[in-house]
Protein backbone atom coordinates (compact mmCIF):
# COMPACT_ATOMS: atom_id res chain seq x y z
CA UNK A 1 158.27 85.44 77.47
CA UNK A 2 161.75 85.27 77.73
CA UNK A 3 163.41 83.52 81.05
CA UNK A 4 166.16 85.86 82.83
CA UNK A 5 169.50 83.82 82.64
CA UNK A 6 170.93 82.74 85.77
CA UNK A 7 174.90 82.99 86.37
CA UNK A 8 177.26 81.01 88.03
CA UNK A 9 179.79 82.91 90.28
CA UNK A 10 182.58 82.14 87.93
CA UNK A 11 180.57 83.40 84.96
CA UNK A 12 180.47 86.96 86.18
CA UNK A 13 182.65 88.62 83.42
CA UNK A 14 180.02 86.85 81.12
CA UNK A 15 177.39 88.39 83.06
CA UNK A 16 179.21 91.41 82.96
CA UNK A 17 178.89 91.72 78.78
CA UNK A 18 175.97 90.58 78.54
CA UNK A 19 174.11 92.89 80.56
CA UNK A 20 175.54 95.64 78.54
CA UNK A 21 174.64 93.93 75.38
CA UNK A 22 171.25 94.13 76.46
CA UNK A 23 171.55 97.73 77.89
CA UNK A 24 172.31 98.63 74.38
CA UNK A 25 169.81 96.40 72.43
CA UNK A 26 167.20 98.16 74.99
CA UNK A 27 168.30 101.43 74.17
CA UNK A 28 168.33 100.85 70.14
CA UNK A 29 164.53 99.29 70.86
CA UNK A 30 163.47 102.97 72.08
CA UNK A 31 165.09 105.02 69.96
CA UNK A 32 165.64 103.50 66.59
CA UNK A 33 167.59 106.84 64.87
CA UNK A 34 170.67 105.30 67.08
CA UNK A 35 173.14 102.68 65.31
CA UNK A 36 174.45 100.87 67.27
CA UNK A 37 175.32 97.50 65.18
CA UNK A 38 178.74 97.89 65.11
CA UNK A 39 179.11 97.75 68.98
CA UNK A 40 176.91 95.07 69.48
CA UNK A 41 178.43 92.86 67.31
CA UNK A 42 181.73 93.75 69.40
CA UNK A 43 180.39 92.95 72.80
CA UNK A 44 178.73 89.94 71.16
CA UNK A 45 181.86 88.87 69.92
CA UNK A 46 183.71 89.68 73.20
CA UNK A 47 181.14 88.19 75.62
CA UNK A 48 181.30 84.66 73.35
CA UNK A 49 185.39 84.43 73.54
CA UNK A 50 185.21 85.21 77.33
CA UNK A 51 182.14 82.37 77.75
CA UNK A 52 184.74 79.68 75.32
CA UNK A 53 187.75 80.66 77.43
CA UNK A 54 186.12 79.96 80.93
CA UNK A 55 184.18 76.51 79.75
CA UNK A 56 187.41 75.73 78.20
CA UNK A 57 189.36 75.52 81.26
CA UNK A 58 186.65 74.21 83.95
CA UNK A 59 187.36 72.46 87.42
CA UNK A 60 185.42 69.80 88.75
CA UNK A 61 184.01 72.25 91.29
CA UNK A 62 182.71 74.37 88.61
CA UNK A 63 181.49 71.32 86.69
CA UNK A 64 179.50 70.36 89.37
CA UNK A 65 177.98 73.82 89.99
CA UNK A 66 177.65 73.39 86.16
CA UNK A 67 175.47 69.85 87.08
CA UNK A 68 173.43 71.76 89.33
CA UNK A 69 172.60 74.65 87.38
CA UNK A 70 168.78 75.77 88.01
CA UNK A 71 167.97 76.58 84.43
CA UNK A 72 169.94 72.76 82.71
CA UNK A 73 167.09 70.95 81.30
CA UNK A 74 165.86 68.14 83.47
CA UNK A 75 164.58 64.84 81.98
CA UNK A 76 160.87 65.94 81.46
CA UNK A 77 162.70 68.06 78.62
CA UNK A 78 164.49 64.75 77.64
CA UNK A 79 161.26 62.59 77.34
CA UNK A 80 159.55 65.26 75.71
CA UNK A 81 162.35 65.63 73.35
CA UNK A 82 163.09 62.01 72.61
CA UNK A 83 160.58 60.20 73.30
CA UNK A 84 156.97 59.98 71.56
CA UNK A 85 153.93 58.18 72.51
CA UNK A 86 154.82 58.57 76.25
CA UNK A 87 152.76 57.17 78.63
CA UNK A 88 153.65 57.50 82.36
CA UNK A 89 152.63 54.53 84.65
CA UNK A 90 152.21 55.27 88.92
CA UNK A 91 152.78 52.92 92.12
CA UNK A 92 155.11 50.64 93.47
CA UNK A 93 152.33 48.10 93.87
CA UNK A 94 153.02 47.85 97.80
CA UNK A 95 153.66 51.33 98.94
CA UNK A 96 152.79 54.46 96.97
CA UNK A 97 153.67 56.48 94.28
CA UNK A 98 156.73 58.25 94.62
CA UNK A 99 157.31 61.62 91.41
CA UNK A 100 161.30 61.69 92.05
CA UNK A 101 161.27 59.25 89.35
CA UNK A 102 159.33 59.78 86.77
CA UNK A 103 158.73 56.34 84.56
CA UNK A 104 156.89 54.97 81.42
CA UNK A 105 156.81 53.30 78.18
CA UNK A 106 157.00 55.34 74.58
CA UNK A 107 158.66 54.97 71.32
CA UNK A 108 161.95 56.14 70.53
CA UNK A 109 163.02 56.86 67.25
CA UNK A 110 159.60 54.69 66.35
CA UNK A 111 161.00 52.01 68.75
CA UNK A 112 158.96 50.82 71.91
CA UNK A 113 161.12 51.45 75.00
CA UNK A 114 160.82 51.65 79.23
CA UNK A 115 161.64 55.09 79.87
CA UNK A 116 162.61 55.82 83.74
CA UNK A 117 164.25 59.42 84.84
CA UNK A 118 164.96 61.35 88.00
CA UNK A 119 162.97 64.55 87.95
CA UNK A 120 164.63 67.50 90.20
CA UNK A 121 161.91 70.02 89.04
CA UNK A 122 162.45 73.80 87.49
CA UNK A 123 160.25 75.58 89.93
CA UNK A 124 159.41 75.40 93.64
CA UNK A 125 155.90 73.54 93.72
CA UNK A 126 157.29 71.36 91.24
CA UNK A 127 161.05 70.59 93.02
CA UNK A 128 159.04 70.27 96.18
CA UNK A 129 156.59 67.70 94.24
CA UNK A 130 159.38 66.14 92.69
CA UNK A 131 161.81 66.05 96.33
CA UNK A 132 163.99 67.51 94.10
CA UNK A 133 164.55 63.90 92.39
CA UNK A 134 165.20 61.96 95.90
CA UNK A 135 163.73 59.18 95.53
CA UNK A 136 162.14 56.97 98.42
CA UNK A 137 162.02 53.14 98.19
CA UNK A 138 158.71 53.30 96.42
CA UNK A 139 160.29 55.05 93.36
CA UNK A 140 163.05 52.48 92.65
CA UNK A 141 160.19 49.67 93.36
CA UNK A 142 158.62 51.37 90.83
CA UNK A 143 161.76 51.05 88.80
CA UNK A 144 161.97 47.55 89.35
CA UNK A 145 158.51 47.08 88.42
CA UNK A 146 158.63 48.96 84.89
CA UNK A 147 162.26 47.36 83.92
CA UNK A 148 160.97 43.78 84.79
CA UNK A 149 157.50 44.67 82.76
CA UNK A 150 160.42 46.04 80.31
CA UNK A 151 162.37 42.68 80.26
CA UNK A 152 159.41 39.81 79.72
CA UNK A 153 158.38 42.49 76.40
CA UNK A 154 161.54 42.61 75.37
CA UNK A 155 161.72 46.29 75.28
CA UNK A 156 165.26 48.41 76.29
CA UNK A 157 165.49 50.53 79.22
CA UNK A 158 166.60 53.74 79.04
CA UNK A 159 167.38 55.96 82.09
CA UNK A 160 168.29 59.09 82.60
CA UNK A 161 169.71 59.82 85.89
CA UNK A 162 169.88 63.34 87.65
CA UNK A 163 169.38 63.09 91.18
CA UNK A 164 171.49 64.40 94.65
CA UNK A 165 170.98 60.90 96.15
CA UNK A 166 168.45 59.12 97.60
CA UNK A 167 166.41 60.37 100.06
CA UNK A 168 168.35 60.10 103.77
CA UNK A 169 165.01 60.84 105.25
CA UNK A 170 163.96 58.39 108.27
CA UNK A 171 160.58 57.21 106.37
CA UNK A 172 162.91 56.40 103.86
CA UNK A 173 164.80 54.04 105.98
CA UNK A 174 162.20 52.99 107.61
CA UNK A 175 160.75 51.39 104.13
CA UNK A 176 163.78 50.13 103.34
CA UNK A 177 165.52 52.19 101.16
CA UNK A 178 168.75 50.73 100.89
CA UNK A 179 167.22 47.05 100.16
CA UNK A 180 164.91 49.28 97.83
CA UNK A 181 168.24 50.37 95.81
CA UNK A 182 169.86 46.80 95.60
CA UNK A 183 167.20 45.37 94.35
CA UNK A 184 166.78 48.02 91.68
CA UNK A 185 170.49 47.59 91.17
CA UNK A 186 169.85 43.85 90.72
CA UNK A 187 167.24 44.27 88.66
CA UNK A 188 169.50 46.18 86.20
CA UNK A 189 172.13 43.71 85.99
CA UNK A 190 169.68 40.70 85.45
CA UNK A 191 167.68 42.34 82.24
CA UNK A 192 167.94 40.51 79.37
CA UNK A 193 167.10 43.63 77.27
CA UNK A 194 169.78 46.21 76.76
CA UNK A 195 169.33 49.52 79.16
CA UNK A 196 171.44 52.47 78.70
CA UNK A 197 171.81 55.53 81.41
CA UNK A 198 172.48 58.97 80.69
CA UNK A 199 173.73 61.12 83.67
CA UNK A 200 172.37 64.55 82.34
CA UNK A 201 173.51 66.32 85.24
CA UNK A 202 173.91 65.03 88.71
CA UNK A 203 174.96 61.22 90.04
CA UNK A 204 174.97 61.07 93.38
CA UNK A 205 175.53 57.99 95.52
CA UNK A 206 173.61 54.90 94.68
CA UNK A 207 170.54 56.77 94.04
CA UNK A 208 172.28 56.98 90.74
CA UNK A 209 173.56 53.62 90.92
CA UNK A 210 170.06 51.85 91.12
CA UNK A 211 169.28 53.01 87.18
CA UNK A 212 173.01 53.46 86.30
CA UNK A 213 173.73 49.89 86.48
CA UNK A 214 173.78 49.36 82.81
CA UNK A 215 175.04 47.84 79.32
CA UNK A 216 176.01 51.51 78.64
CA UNK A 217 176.59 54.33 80.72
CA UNK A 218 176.70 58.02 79.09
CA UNK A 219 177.46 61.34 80.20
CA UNK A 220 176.94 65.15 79.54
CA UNK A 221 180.42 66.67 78.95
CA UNK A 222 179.52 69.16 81.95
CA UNK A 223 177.50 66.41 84.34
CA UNK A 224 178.90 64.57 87.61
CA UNK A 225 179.11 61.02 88.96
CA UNK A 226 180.27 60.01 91.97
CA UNK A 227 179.71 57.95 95.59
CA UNK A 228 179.16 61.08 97.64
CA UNK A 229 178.78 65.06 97.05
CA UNK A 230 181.43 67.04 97.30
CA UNK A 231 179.82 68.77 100.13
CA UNK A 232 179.64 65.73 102.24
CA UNK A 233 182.92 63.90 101.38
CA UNK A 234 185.02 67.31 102.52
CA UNK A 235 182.74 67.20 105.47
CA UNK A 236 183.63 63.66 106.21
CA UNK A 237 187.40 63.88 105.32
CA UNK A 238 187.92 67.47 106.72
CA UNK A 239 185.10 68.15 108.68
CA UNK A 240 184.79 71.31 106.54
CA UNK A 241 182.65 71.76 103.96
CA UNK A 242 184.20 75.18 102.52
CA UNK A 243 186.75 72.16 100.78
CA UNK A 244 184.42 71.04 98.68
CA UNK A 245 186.04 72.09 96.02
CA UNK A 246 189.31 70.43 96.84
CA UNK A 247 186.85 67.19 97.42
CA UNK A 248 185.76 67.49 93.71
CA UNK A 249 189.47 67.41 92.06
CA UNK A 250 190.21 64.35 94.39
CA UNK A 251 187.07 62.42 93.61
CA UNK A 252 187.18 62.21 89.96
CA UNK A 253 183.66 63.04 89.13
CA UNK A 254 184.19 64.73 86.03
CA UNK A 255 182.56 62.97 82.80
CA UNK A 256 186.21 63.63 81.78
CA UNK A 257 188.37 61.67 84.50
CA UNK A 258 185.02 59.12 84.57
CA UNK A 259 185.70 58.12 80.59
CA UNK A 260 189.71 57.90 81.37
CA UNK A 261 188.97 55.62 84.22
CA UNK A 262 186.82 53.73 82.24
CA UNK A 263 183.49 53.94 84.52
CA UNK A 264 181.40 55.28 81.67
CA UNK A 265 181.76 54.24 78.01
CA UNK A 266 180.81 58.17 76.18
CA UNK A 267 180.84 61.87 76.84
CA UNK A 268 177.99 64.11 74.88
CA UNK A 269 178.72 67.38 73.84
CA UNK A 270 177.17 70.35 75.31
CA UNK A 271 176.72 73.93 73.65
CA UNK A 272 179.50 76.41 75.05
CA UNK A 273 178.40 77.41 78.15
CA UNK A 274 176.22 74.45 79.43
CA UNK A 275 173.98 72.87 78.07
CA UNK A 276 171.04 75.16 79.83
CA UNK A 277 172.26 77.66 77.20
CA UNK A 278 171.52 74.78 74.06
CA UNK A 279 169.08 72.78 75.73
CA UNK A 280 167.86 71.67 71.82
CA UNK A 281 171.71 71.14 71.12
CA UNK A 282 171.99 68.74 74.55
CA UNK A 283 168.57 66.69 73.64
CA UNK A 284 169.48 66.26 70.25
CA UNK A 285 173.08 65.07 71.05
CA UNK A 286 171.82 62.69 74.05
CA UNK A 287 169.42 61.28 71.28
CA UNK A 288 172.31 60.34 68.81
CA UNK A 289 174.21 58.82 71.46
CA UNK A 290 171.71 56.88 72.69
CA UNK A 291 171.09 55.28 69.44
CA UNK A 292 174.54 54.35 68.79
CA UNK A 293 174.34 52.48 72.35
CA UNK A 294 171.14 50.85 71.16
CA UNK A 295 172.36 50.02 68.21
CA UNK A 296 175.63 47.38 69.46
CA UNK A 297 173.02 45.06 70.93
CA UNK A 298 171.08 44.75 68.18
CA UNK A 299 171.15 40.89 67.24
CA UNK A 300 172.08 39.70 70.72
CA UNK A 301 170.79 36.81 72.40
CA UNK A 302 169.27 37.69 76.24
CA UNK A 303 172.66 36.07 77.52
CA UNK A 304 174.77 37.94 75.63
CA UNK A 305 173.50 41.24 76.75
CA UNK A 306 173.73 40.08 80.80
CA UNK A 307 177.16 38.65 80.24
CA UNK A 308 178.51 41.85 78.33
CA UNK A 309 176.90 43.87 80.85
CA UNK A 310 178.37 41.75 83.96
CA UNK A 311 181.54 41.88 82.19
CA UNK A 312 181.75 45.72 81.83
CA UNK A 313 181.64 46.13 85.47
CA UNK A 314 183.99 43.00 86.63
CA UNK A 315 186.42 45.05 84.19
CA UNK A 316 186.00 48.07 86.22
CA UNK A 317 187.57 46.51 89.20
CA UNK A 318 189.97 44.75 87.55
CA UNK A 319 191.38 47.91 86.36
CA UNK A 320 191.11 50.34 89.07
């Protein structure tokens, strides 16, 4: 069954083509006397330049719509991409079990790894299971659990963070959540194993943070990273959120300004348009990158992993 596509406001002359590309596919479908071929193949053609031309030229507003798009593949499609053998463990071991983070151990590329991911969800009952991948203090104890489990087996950590925040929610606080978030945040800068995060489409606040804190940090050419949401930054600087979009240029939360900064260490290609229109294209890109990160700690001693890790963000603030 096919899946209707969803457009972004700025992708309405897109929209525009394509619904008369399918107008005319519809009408050759009923009556097949009618050639049409020659047509289609100019709309295709059209509708393709206009999609490079706006993806081309992008601001970090529309990124971050981009980020948030309903239909970009979430990290359930990532694990079941990338990762074989996949077994998902539960529980915090004091609290409950908390599905904003989804978290396990599988094999990748045949090699036994901690898997942990924010899950936003692709339909309602499942964003609503998922809190729309908020996670509570019990999901980053259940972090800290899996990537200390990770560390005395000597298996890497791989993350793969897409997530609003964490949840502001008073039974969050009430459980601790921003103790919860250090100590997942300690946790990642004391493994002895190397971990690697992949922001896949939306780092917010140090609900990213608590799995981003890692040897290498990687990004989706179209994803965001930053302390706050645009939304909330031009509510606190302005007081009005219709700047949001003015917040977005001045925060530098584009994998693009992130990389020239130096925060993050690689950008992965999406297909033209986002990578919710080459979702196989994303996954298998995320998967090469991944491997290359793997693959410079390969050899190195426990130490040598925390020190280059601790190193890579003292450099940060040396920098900026």
């Amino acid at each position: 069954m096919s899946v209707t596509r969803s457009y972004l406001d700025f992708e309405k002359p897109v929209a525009e083509l394509e619904s008369k590309l399918e107008e005319l596919r519809t009408l050759a479908a009923r009556d097949g006397a009618v050639s049409i071929s020659e047509e289609v193949g100019r709309l295709e053609g059209k509708a393709a330049a206009a999609l490079s031309d706006i993806y081309a030229t992008l601001t970090p507003w529309q990124k971050t719509q981009v980020a948030r798009h309903p239909q970009r593949p979430h990290f359930i499609d990532y694990c079941a991409g990338l990762i074989t053998e996949f077994t998902p463990l539960a529980g915090d071991r004091h609290y409950g079990e908390d599905q904003a983070i989804v978290a396990g151990f599988g094999r990748f590329e045949g090699r036994a790894v901690c898997v942990l991911g924010q899950e936003k969800g692709s339909s309602t009952e499942s964003r609503l299971r998922h809190n729309f991948g908020m996670a509570k203090p019990e999901g980053y104890r259940k972090a800290v659990r899996l990537m200390e489990m990770a560390d005395r087996f000597g298996l890497p950590v791989l993350a793969f963070v897409d997530t609003a925040g964490a949840f502001p929610g008073i039974e969050a606080e009430e459980r601790g959540q921003a103790e919860a978030i250090a100590r997942s945040t300690e946790t990642c800068l004391g493994l002895g194993v190397p971990n690697v995060a992949v922001v896949i489409g939306e780092g917010g606040s140090g609900g990213a943070i608590a799995l981003a804190t890692a040897n290498r940090v990687l990004m989706l050419e179209h994803a965001i990273y930053g302390v706050i949401s645009p939304e909330g930054a031009a509510s606190i600087l302005w007081r009005d959120q219709g700047r949001a979009a003015d917040a977005a240029t001045a925060m530098k939360i584009t994998a693009q300004d992130l990389l020239r900064l130096g925060i993050i260490d690689a950008i992965i290609p999406e297909a033209t348009g986002g990578a919710h229109r080459g979702r196989d294209a994303a996954i298998a890109n995320t998967g090469k990158a991944v491997a290359k990160a793997l693959a410079e700690f390969d050899g190195l001693s426990p130490d040598e992993i925390r020190d280059r890790r601790a190193a890579k963000f003292l450099d940060i603030g040396r920098k900026l």
